[in-house]
N, C-alpha and C. Protein backbone atom coordinates (compact mmCIF):
# COMPACT_ATOMS: atom_id res chain seq x y z
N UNK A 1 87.83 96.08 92.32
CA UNK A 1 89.19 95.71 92.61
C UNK A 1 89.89 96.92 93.20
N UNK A 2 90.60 96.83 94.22
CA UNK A 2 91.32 97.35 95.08
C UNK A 2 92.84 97.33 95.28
N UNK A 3 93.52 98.79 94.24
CA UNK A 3 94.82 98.45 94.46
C UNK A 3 95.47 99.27 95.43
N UNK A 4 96.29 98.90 96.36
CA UNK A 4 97.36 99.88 96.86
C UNK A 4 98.88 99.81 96.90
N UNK A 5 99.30 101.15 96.68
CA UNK A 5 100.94 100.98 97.10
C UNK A 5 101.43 100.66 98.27
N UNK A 6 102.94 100.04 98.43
CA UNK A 6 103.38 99.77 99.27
C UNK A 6 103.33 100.82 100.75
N UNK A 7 103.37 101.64 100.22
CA UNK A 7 103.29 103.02 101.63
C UNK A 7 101.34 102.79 102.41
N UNK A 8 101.01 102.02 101.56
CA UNK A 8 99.27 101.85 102.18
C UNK A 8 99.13 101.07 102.98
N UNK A 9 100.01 99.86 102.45
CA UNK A 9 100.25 98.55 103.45
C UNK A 9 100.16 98.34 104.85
N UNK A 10 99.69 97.77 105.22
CA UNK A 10 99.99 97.88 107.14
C UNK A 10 101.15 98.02 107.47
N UNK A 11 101.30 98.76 108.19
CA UNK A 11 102.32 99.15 108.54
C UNK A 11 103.38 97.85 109.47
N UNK A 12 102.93 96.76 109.46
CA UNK A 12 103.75 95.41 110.07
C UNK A 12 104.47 95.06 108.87
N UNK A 13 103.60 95.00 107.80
CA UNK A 13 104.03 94.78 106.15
C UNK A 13 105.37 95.52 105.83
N UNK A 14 105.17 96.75 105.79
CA UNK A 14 106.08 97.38 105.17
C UNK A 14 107.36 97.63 106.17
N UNK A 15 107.00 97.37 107.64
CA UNK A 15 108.59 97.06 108.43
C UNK A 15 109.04 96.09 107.86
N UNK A 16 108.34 94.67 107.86
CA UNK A 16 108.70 93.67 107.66
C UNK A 16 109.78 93.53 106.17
N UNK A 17 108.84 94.08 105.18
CA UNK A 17 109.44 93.92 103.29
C UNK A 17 111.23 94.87 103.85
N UNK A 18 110.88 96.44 104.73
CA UNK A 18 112.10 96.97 104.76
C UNK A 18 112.94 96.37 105.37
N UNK A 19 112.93 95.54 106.41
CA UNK A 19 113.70 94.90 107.09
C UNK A 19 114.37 93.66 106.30
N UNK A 20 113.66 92.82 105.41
CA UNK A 20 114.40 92.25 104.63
C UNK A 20 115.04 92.82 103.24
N UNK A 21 114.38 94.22 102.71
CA UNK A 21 115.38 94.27 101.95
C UNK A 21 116.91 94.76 102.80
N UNK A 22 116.90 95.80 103.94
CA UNK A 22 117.95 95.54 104.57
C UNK A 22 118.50 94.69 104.86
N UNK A 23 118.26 92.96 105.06
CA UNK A 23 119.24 92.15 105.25
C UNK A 23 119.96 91.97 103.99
N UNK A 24 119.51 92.25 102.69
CA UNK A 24 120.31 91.65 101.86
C UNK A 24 120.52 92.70 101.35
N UNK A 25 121.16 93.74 101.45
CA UNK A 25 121.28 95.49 101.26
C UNK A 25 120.88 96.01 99.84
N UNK A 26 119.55 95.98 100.47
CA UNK A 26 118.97 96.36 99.31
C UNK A 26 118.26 97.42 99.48
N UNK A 27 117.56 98.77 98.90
CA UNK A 27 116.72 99.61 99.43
C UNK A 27 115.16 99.44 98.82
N UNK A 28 114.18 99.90 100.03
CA UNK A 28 112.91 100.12 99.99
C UNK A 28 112.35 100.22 98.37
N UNK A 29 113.41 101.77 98.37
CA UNK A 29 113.07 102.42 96.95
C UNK A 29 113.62 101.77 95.56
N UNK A 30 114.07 100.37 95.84
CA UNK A 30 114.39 99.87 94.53
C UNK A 30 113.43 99.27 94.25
N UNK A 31 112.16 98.92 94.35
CA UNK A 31 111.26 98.36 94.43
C UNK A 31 109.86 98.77 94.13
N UNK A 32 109.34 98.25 93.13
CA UNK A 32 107.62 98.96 92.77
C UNK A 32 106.85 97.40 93.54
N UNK A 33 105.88 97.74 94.68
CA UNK A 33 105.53 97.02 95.51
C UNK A 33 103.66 97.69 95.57
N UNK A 34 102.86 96.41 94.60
CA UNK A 34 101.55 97.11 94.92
C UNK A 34 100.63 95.63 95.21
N UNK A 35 99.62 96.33 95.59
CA UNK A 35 98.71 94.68 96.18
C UNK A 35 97.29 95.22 94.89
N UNK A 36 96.83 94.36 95.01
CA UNK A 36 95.17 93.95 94.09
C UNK A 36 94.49 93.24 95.02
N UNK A 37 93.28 93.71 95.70
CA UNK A 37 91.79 92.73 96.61
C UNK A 37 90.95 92.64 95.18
N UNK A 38 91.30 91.14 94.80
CA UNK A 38 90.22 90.88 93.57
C UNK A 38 89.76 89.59 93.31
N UNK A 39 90.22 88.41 94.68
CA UNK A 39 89.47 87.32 94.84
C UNK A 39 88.24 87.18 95.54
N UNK A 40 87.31 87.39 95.41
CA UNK A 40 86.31 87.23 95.87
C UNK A 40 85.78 85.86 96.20
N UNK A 41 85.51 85.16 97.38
CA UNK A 41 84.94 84.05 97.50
C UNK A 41 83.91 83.88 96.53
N UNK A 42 83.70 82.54 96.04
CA UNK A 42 82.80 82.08 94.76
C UNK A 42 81.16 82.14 95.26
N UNK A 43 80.05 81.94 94.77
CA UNK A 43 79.04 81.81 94.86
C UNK A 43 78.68 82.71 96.06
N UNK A 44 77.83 82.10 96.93
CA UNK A 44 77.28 82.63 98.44
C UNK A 44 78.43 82.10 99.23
N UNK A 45 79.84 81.71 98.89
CA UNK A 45 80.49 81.78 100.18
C UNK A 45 81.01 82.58 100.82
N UNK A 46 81.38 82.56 102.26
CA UNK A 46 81.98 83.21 103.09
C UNK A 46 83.10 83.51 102.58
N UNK A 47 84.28 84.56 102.88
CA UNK A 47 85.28 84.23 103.69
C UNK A 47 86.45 85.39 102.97
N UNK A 48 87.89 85.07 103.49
CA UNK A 48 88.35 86.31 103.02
C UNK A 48 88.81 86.93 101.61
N UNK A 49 88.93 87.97 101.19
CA UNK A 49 88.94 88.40 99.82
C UNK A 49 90.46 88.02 99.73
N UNK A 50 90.67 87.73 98.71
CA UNK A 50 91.90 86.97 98.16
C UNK A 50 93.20 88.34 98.07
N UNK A 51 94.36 88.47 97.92
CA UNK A 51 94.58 89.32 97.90
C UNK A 51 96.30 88.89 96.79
N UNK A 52 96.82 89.87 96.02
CA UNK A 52 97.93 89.36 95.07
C UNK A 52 99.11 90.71 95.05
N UNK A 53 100.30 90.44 95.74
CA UNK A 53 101.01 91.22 95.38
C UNK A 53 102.10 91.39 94.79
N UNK A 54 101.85 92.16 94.11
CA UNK A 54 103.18 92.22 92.65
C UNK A 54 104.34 93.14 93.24
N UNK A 55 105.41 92.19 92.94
CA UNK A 55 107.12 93.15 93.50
C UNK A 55 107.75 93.68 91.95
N UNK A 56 108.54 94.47 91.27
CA UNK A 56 108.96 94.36 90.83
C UNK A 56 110.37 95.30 91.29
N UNK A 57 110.94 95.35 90.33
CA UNK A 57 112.44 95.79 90.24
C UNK A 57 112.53 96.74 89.44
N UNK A 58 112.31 97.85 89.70
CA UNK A 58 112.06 99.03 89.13
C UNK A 58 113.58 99.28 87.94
N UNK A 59 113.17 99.38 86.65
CA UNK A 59 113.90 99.48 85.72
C UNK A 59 115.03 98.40 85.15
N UNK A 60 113.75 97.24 85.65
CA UNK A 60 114.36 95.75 85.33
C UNK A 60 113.43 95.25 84.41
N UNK A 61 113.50 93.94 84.38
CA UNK A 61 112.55 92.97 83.82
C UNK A 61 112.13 92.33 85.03
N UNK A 62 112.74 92.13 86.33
CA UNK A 62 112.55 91.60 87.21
C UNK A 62 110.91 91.34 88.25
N UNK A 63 110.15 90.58 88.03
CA UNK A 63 108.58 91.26 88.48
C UNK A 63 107.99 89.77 89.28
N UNK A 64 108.20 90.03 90.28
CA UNK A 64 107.16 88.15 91.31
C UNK A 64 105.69 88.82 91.53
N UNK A 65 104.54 87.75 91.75
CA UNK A 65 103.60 88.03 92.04
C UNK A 65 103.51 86.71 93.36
N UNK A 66 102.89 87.33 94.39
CA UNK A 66 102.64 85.96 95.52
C UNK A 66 101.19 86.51 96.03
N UNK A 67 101.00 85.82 96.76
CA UNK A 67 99.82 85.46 96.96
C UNK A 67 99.51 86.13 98.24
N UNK A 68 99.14 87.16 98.29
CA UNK A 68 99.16 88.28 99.77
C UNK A 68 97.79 87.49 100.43
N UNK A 69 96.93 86.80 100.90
CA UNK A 69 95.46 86.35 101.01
C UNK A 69 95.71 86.36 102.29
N UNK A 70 94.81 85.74 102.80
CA UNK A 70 95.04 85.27 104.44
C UNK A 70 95.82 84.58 104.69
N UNK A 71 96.31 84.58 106.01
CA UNK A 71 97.43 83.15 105.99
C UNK A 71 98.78 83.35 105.23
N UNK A 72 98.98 84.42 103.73
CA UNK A 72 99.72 83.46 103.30
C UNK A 72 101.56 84.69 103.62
N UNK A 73 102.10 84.40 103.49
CA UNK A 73 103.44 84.65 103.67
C UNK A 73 104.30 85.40 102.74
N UNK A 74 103.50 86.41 102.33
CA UNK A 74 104.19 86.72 100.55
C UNK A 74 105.54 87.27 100.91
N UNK A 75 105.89 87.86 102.31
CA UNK A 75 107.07 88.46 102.59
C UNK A 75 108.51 87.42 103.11
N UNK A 76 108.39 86.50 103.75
CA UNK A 76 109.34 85.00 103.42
C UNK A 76 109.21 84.98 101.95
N UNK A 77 108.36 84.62 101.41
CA UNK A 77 108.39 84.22 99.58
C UNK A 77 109.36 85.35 98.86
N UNK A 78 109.05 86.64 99.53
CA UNK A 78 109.49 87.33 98.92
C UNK A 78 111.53 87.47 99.21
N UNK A 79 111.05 86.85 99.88
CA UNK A 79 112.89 86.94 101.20
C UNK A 79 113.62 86.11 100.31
N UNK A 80 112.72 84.78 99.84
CA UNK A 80 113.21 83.56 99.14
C UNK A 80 113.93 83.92 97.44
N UNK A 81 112.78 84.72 97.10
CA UNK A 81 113.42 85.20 95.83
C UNK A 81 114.64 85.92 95.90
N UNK A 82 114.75 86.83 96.70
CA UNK A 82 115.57 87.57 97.09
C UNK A 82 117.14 87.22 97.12
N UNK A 83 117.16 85.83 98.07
CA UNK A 83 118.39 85.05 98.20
C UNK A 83 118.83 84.21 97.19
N UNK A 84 118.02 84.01 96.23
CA UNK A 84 117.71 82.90 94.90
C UNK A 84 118.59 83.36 93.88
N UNK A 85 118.57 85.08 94.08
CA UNK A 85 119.04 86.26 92.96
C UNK A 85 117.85 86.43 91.78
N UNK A 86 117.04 86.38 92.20
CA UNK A 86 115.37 86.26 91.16
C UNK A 86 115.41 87.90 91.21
N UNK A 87 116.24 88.70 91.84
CA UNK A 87 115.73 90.36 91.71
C UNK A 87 117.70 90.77 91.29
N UNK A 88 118.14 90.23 90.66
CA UNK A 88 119.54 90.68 89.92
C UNK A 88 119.74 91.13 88.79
């Protein structure tokens, strides 16, 4: 299993997460932002390693996990919580 911090992230990632916490004025650094590669396709299948990233709210209770994998959108999801007040 494979974890990294947010500063490891591709760098499209981490414009992207800063750019929305700037829309809702929020900073980078309020944020503990790490990923886990620990889905492994089952048996002999193909395909891509699953991937899970945990946001939290540094010196909150506040903590989402979404689903970083292929395809999936954890940074909208993350936009969504955002506007919801899920990080207040």
């Amino acid at each position: 299993m494979a974890s990294h911090l947010l500063s490891q992230f591709p760098k499209d990632e981490q414009d992207d997460f800063s750019a929305v916490c700037q829309k809702y004025g929020r900073a980078v650094s309020e944020f503990e932002v790490v990923d886990d590669e620990n889905q492994y396709p089952g048996g002999d299948r193909v395909g891509p390693i699953g991937r899970q990233v945990t946001v939290a709210l540094r010196g909150k209770s506040s903590v989402a996990l979404y689903d970083g994998g292929h395809g999936s959108a954890w940074i909208a999801d993350f936009e969504n919580d955002l506007e919801s007040g899920s990080f207040d």
